[in-house]
PDB file of N, CA and C in Angstrom:
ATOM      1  N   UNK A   1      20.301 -69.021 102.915  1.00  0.00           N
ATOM      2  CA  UNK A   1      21.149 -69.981 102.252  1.00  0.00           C
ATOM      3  C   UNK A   1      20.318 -71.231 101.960  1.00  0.00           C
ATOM      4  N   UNK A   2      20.319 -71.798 100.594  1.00  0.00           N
ATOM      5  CA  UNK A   2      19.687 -72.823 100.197  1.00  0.00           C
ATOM      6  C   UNK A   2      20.687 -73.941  99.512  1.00  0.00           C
ATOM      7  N   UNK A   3      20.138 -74.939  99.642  1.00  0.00           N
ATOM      8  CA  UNK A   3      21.337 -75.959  98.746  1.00  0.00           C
ATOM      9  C   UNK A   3      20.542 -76.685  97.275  1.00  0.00           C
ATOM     10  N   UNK A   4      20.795 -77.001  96.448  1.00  0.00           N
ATOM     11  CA  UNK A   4      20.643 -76.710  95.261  1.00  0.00           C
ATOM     12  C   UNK A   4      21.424 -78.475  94.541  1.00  0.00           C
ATOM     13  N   UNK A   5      20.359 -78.816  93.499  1.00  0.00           N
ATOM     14  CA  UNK A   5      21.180 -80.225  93.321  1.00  0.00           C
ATOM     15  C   UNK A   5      21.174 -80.056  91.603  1.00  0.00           C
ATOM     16  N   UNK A   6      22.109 -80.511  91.404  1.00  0.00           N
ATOM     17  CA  UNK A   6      22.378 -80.701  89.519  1.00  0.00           C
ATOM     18  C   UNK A   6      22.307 -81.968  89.031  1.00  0.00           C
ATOM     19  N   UNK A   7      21.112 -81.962  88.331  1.00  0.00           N
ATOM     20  CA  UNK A   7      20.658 -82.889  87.320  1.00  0.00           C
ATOM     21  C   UNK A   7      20.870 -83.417  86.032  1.00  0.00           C
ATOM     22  N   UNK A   8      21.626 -84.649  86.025  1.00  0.00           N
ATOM     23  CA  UNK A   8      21.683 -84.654  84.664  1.00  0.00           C
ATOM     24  C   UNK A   8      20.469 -85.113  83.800  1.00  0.00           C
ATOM     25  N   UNK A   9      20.711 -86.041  81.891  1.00  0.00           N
ATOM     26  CA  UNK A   9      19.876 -85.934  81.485  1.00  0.00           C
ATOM     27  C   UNK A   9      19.075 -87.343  81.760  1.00  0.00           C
ATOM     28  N   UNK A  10      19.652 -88.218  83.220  1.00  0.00           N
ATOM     29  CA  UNK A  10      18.924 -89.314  83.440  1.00  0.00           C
ATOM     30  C   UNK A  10      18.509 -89.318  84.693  1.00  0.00           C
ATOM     31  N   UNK A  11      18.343 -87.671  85.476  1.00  0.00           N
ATOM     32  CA  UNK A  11      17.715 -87.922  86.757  1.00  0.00           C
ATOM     33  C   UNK A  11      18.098 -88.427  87.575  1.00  0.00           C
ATOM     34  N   UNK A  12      20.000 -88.036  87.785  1.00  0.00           N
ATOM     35  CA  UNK A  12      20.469 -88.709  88.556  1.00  0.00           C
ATOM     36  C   UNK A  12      21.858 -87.384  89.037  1.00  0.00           C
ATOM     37  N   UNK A  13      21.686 -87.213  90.398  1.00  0.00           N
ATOM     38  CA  UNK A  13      22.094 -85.945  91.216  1.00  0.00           C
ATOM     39  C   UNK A  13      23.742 -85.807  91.052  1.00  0.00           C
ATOM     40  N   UNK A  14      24.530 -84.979  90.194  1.00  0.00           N
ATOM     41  CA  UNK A  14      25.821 -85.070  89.619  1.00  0.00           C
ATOM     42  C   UNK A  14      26.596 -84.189  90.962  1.00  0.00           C
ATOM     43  N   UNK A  15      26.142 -83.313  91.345  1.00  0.00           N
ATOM     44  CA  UNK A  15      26.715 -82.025  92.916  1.00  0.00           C
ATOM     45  C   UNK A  15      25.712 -81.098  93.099  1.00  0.00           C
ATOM     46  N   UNK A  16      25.904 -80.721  94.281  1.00  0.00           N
ATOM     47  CA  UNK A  16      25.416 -80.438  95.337  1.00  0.00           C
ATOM     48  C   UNK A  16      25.769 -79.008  95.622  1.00  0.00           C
ATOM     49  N   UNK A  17      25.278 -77.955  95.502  1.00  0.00           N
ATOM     50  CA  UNK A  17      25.719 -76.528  95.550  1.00  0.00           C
ATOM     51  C   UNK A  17      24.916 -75.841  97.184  1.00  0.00           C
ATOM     52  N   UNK A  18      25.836 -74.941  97.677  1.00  0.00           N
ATOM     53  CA  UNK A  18      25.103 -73.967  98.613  1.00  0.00           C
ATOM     54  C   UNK A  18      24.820 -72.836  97.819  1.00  0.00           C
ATOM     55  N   UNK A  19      23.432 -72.232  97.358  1.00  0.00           N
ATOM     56  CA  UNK A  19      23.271 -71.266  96.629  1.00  0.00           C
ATOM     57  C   UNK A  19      22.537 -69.847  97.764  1.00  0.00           C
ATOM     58  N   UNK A  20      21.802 -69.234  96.899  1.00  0.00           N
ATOM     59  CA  UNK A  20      21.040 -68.193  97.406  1.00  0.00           C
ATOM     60  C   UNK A  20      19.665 -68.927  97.786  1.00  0.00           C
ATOM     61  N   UNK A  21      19.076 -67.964  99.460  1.00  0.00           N
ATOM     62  CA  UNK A  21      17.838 -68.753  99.391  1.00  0.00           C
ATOM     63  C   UNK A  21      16.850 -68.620  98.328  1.00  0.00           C
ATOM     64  N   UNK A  22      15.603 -69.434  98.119  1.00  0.00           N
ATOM     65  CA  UNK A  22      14.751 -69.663  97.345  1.00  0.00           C
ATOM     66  C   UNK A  22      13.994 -68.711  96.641  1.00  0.00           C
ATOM     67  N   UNK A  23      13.804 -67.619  98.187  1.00  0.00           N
ATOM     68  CA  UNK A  23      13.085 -66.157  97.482  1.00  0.00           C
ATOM     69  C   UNK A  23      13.902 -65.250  97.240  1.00  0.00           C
ATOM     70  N   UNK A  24      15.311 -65.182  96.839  1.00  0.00           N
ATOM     71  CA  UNK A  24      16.216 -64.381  96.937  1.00  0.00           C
ATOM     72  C   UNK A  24      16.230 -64.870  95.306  1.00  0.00           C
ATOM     73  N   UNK A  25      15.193 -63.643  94.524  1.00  0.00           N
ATOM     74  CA  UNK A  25      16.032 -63.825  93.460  1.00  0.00           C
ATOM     75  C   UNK A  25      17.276 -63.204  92.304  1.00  0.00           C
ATOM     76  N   UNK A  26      17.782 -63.591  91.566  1.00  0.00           N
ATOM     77  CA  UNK A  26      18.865 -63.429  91.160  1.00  0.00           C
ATOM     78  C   UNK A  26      19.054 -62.665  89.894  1.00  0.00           C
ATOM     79  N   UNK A  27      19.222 -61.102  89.766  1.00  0.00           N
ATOM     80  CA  UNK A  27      19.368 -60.976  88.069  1.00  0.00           C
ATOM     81  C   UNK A  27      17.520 -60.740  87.733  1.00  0.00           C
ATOM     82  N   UNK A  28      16.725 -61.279  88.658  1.00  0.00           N
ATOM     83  CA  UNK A  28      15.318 -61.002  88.261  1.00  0.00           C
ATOM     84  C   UNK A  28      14.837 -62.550  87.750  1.00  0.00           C
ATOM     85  N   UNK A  29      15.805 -63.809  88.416  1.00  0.00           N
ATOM     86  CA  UNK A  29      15.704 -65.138  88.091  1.00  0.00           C
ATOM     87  C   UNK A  29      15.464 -65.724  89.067  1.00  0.00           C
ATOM     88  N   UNK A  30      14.524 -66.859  89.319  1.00  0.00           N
ATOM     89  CA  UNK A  30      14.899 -67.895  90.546  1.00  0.00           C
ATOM     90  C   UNK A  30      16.047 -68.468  90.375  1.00  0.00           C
ATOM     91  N   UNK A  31      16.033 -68.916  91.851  1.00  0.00           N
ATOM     92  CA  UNK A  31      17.696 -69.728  91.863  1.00  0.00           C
ATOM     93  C   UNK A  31      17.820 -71.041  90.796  1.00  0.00           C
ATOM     94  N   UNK A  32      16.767 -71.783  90.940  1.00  0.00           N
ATOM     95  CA  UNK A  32      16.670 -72.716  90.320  1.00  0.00           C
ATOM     96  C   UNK A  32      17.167 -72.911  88.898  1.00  0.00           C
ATOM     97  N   UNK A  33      15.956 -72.005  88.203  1.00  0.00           N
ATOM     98  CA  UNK A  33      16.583 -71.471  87.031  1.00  0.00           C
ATOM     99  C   UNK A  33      17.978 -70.486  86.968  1.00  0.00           C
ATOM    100  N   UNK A  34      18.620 -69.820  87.240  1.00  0.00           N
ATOM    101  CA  UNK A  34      19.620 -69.232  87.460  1.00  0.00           C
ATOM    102  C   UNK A  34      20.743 -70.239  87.283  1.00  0.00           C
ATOM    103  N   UNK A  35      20.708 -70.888  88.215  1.00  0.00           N
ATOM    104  CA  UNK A  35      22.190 -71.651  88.398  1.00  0.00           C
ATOM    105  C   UNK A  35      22.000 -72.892  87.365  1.00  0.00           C
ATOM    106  N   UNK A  36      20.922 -73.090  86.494  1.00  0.00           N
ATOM    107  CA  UNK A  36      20.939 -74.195  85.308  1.00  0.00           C
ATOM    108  C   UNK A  36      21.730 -73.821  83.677  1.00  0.00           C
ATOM    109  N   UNK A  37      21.626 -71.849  84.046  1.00  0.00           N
ATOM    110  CA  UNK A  37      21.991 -71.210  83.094  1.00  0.00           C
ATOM    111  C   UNK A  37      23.670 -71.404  82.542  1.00  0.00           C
ATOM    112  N   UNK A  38      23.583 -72.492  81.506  1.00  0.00           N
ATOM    113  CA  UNK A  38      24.807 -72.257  81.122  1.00  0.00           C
ATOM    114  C   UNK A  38      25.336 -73.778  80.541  1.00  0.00           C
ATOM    115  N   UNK A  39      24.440 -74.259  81.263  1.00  0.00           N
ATOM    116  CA  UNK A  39      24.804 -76.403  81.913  1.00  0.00           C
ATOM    117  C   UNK A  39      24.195 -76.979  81.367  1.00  0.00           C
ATOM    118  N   UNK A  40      24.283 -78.397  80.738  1.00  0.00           N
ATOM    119  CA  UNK A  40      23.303 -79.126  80.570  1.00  0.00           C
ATOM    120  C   UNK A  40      22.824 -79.768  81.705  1.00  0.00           C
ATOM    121  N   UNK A  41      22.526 -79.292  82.699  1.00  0.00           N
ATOM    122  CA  UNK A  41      21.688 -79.560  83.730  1.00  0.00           C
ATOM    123  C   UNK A  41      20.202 -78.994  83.985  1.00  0.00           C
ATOM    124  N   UNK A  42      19.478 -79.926  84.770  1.00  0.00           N
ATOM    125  CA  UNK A  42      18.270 -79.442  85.686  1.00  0.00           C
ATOM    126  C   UNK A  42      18.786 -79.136  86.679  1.00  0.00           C
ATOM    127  N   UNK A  43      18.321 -77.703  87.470  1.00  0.00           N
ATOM    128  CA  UNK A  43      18.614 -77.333  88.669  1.00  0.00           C
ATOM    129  C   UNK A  43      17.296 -78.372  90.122  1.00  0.00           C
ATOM    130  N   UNK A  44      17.182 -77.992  90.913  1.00  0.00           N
ATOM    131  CA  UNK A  44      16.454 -78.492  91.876  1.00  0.00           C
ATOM    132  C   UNK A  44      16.819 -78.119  92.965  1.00  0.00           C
ATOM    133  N   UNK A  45      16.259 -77.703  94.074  1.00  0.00           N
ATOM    134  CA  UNK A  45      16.414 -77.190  95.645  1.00  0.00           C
ATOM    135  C   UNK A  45      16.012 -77.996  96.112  1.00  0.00           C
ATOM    136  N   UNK A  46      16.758 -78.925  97.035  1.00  0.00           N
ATOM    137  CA  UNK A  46      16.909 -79.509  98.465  1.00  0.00           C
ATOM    138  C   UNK A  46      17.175 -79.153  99.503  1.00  0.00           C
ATOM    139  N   UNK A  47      16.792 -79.719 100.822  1.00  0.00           N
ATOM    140  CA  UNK A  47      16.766 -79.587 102.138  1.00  0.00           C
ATOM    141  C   UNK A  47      17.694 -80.538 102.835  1.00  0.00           C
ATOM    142  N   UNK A  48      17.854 -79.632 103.963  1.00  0.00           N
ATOM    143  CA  UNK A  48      18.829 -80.482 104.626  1.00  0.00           C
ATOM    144  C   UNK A  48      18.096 -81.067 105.853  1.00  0.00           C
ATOM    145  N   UNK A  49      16.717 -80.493 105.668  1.00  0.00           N
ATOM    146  CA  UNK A  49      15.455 -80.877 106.849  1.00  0.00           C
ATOM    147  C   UNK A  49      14.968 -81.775 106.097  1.00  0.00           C
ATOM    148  N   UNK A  50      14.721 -82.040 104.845  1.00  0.00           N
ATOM    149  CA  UNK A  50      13.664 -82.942 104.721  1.00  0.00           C
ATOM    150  C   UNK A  50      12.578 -82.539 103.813  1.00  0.00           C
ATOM    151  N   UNK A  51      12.325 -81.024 103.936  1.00  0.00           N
ATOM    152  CA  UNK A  51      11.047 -80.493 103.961  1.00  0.00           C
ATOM    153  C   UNK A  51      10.729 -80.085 102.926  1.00  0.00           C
ATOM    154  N   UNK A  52      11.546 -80.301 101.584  1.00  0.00           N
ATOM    155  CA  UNK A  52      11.220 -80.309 100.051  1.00  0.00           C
ATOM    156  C   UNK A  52      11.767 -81.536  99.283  1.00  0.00           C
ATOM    157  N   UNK A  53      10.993 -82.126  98.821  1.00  0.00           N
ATOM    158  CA  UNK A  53      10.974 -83.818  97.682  1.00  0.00           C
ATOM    159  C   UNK A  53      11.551 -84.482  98.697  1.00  0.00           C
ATOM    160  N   UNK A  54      11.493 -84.908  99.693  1.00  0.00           N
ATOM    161  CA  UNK A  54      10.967 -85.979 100.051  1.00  0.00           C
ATOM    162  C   UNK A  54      12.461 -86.014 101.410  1.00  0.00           C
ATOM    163  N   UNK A  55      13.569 -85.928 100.813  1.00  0.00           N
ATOM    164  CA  UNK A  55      14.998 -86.180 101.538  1.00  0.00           C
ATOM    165  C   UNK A  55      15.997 -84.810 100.814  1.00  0.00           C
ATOM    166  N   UNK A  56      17.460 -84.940 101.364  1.00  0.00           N
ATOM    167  CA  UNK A  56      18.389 -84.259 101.102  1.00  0.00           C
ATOM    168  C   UNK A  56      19.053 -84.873  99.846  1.00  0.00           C
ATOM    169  N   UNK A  57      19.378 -84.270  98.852  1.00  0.00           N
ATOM    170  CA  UNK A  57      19.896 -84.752  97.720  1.00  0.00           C
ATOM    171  C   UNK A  57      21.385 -85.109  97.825  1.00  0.00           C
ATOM    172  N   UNK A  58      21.892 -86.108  97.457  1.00  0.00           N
ATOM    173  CA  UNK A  58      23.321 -86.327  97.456  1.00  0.00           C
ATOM    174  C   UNK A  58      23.816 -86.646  96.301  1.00  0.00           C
ATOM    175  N   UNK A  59      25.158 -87.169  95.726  1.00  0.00           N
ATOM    176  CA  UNK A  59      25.325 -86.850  94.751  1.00  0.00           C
ATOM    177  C   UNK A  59      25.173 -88.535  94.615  1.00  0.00           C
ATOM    178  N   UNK A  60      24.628 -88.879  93.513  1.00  0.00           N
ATOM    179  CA  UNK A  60      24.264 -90.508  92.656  1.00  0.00           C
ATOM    180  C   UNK A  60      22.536 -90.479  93.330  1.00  0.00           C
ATOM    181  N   UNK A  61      22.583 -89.562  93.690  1.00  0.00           N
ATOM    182  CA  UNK A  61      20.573 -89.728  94.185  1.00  0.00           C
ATOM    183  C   UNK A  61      20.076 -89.742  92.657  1.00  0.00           C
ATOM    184  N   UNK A  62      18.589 -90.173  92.337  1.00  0.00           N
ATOM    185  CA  UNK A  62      17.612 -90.100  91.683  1.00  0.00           C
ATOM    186  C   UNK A  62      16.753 -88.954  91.730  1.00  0.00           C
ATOM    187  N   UNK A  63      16.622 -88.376  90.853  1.00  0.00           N
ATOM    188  CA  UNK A  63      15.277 -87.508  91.017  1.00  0.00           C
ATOM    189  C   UNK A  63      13.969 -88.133  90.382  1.00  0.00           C
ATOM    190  N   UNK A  64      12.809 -88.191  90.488  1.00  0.00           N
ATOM    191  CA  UNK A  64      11.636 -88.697  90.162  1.00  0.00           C
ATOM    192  C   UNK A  64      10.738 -86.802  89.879  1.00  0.00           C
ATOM    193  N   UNK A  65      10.717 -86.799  88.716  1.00  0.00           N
ATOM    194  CA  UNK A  65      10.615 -85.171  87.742  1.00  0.00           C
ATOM    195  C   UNK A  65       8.735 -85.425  88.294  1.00  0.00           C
ATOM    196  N   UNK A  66       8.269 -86.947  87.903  1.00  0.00           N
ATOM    197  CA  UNK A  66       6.833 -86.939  88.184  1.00  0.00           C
ATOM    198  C   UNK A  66       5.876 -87.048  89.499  1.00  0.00           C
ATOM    199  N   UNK A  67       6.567 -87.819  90.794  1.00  0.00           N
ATOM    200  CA  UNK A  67       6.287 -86.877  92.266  1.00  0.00           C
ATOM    201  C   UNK A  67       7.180 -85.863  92.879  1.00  0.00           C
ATOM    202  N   UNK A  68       8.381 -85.218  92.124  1.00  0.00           N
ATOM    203  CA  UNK A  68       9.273 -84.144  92.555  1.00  0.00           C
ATOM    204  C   UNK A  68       9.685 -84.529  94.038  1.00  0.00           C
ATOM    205  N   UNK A  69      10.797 -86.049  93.856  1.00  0.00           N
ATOM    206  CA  UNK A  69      10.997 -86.710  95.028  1.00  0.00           C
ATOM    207  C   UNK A  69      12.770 -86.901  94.648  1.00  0.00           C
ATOM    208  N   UNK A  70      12.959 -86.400  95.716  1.00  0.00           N
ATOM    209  CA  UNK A  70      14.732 -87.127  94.886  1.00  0.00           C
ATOM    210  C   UNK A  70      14.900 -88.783  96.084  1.00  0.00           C
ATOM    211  N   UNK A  71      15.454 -89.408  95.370  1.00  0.00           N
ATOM    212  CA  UNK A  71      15.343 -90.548  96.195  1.00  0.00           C
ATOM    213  C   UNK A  71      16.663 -91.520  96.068  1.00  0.00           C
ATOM    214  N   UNK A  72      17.334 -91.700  97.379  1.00  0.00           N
ATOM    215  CA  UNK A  72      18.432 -92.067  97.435  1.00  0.00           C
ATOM    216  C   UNK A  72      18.781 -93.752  96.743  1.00  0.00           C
ATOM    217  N   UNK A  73      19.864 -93.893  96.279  1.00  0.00           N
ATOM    218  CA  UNK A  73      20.556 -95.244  95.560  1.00  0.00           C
ATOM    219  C   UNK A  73      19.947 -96.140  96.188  1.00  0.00           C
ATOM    220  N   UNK A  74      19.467 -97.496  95.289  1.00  0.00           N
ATOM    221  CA  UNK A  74      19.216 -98.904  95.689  1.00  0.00           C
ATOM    222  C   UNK A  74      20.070 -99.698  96.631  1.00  0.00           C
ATOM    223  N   UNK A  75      19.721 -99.511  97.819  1.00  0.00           N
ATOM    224  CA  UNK A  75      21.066-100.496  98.435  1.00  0.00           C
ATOM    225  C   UNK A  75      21.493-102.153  98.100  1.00  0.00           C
ATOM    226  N   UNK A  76      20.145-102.308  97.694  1.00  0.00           N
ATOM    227  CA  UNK A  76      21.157-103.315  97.027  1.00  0.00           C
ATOM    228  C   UNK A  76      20.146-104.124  96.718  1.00  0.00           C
ATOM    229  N   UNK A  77      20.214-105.067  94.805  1.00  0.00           N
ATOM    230  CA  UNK A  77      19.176-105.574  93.759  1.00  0.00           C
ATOM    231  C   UNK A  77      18.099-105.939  94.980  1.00  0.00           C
ATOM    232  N   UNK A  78      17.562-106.871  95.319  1.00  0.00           N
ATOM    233  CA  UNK A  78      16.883-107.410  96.161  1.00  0.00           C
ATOM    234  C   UNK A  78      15.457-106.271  96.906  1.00  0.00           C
ATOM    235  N   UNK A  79      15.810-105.088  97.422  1.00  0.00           N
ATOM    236  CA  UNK A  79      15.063-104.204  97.852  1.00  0.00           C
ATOM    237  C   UNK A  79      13.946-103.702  96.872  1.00  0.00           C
ATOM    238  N   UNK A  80      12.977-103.043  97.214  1.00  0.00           N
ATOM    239  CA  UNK A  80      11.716-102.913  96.662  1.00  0.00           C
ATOM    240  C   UNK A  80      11.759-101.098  96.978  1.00  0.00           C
ATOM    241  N   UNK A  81      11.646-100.452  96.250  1.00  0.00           N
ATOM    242  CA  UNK A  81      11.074 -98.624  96.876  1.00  0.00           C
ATOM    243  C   UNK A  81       9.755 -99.060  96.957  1.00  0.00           C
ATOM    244  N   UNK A  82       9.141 -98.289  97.915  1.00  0.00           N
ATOM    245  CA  UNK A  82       7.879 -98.384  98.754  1.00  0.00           C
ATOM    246  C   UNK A  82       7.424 -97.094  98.299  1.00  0.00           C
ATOM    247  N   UNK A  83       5.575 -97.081  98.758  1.00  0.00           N
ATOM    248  CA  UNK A  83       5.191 -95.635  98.135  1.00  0.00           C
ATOM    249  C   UNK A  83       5.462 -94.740  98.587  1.00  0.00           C
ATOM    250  N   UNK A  84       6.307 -94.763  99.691  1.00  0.00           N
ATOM    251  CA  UNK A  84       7.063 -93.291 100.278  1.00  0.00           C
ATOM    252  C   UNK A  84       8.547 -92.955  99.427  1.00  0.00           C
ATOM    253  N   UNK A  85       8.725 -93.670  98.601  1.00  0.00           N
ATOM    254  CA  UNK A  85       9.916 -93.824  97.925  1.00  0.00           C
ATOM    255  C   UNK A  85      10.966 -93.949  99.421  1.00  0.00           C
ATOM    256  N   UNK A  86      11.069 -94.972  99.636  1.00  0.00           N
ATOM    257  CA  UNK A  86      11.988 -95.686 100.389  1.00  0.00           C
ATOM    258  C   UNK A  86      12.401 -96.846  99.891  1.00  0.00           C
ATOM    259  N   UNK A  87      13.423 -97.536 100.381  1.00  0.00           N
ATOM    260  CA  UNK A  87      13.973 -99.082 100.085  1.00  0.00           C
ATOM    261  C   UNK A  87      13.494 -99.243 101.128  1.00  0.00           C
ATOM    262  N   UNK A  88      12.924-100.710 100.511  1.00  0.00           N
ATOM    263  CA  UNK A  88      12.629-101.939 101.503  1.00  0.00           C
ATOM    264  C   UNK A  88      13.095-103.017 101.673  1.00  0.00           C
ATOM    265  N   UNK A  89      13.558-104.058 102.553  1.00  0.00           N
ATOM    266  CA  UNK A  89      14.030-104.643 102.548  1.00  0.00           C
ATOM    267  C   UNK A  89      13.457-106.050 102.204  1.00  0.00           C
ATOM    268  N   UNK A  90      13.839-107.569 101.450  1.00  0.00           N
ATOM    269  CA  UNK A  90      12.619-108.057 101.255  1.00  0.00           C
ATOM    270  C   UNK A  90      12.464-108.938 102.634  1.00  0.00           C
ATOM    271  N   UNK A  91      12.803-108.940 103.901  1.00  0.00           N
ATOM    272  CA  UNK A  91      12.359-109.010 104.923  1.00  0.00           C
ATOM    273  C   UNK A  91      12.796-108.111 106.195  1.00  0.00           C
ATOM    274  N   UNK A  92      11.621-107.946 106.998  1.00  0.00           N
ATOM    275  CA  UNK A  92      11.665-106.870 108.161  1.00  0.00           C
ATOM    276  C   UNK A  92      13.063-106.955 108.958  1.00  0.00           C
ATOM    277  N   UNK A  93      13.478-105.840 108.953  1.00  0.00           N
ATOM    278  CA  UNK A  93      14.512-105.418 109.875  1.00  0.00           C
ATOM    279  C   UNK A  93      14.290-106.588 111.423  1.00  0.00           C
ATOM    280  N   UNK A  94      14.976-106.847 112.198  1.00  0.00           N
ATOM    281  CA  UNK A  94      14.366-107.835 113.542  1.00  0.00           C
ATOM    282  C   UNK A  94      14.784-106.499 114.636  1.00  0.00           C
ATOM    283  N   UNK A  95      13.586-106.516 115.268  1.00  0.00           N
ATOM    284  CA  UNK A  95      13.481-105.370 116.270  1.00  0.00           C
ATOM    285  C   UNK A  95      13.595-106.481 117.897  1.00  0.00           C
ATOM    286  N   UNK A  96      14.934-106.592 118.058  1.00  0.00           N
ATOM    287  CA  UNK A  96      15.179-107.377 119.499  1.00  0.00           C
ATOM    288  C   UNK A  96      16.329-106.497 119.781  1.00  0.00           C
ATOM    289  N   UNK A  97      16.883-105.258 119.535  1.00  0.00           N
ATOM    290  CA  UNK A  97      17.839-104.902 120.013  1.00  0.00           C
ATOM    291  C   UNK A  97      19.403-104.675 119.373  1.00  0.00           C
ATOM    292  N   UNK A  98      19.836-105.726 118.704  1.00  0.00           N
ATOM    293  CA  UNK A  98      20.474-106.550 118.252  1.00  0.00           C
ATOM    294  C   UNK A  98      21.186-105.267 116.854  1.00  0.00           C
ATOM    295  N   UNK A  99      22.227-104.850 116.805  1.00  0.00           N
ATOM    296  CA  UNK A  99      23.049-104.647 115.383  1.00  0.00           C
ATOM    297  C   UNK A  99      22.551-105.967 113.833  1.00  0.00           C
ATOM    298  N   UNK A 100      22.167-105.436 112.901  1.00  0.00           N
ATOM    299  CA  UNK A 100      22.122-105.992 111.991  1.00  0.00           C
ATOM    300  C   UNK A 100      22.537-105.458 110.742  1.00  0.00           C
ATOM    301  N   UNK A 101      23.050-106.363 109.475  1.00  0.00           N
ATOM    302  CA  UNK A 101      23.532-105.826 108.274  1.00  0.00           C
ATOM    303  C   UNK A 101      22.684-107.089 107.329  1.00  0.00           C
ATOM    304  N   UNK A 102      22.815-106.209 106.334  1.00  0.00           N
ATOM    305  CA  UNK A 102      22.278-107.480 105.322  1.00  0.00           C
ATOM    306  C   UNK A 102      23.080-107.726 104.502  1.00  0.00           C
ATOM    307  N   UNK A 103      23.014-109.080 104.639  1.00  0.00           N
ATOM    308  CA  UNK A 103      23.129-109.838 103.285  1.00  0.00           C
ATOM    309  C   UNK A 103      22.619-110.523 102.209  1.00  0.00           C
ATOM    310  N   UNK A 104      23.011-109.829 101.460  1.00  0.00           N
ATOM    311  CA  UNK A 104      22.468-110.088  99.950  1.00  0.00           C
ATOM    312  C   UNK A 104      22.515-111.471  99.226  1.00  0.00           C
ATOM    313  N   UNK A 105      23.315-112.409  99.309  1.00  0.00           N
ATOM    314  CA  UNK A 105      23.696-112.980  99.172  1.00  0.00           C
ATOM    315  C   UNK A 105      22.886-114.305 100.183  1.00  0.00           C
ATOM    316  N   UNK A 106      22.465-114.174 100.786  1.00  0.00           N
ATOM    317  CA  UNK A 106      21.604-115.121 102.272  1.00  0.00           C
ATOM    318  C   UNK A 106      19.871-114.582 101.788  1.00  0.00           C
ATOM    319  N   UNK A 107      19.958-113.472 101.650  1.00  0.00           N
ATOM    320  CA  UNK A 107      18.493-112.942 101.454  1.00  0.00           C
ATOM    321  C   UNK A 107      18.200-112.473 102.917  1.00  0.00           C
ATOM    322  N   UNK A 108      18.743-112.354 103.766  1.00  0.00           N
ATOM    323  CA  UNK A 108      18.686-112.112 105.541  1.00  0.00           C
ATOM    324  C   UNK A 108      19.281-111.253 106.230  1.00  0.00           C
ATOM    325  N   UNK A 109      19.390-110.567 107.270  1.00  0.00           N
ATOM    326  CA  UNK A 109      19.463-109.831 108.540  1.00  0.00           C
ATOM    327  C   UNK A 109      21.029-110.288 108.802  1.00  0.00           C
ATOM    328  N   UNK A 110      21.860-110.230 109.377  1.00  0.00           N
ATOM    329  CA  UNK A 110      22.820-111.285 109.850  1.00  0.00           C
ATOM    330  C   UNK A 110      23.317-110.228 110.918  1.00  0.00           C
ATOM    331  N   UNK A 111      23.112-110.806 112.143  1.00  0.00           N
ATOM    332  CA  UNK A 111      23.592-109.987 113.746  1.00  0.00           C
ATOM    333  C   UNK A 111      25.426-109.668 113.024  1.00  0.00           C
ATOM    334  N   UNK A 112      25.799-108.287 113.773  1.00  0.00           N
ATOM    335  CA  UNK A 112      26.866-107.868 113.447  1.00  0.00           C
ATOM    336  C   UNK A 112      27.455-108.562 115.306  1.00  0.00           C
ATOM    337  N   UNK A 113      28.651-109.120 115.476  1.00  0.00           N
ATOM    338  CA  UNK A 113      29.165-109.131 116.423  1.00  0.00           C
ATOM    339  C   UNK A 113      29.523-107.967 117.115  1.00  0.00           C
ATOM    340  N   UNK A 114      29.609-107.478 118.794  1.00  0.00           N
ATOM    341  CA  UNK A 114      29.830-105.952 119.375  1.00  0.00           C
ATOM    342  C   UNK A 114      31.672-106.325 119.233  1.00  0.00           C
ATOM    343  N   UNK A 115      31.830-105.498 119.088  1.00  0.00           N
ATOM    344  CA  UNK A 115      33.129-105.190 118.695  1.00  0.00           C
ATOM    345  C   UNK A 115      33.812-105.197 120.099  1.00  0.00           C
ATOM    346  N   UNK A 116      34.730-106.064 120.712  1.00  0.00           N
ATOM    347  CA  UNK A 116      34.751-106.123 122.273  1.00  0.00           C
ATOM    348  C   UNK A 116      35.790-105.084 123.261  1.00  0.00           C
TER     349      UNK A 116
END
């Protein structure tokens, strides 16, 4: 069993299918191609490990066609993707322990209160 992501024509992940695995092919088709048949979609196989383009595809992800990376939504204007295709934040997370959220709006970290 493989999971399988649909592409539209701006590289951006529309659903998310459980298909046939990868070497299981179909009709004398890869899956890939197979399940594009019909759609104006790009097909693409994702992991739920990790262990193909980069992360697990969800649906409003990005695909990047030129390092074959799907890469999850901007959390928010301010962040930078890094060359691992990650968001960055434009300052370091604070490693004291501490719950944090950002705000966008501050440009900063802001401690979440423990909920008592």
């Amino acid at each position: 069993m493989a999971h399988y992501a649909y592409i539209d024509d701006k590289n951006i992940v529309v659903t998310v299918i459980v298909g046939k695995d990868e070497h299981e092919f179909i009709d004398g088709i890869d899956p890939e191609t197979y399940y594009a048949q019909g759609t104006p979609y790009t097909v693409k196989r994702t992991s739920y490990n990790n262990n193909i383009r980069k992360r697990y595809a969800g649906i409003g992800f990005s695909y990047d066609p030129l390092n074959d990376v799907f890469i999850a939504p901007k959390p928010f204007d301010s962040w930078i993707l890094d060359e691992n295709f990650d968001w960055q934040s434009p300052k370091p997370y604070p490693n004291d322990g501490f719950k944090y959220e950002w705000d966008e709006v501050k440009q900063e970290w802001v401690k979440v209160d423990p909920q008592p």
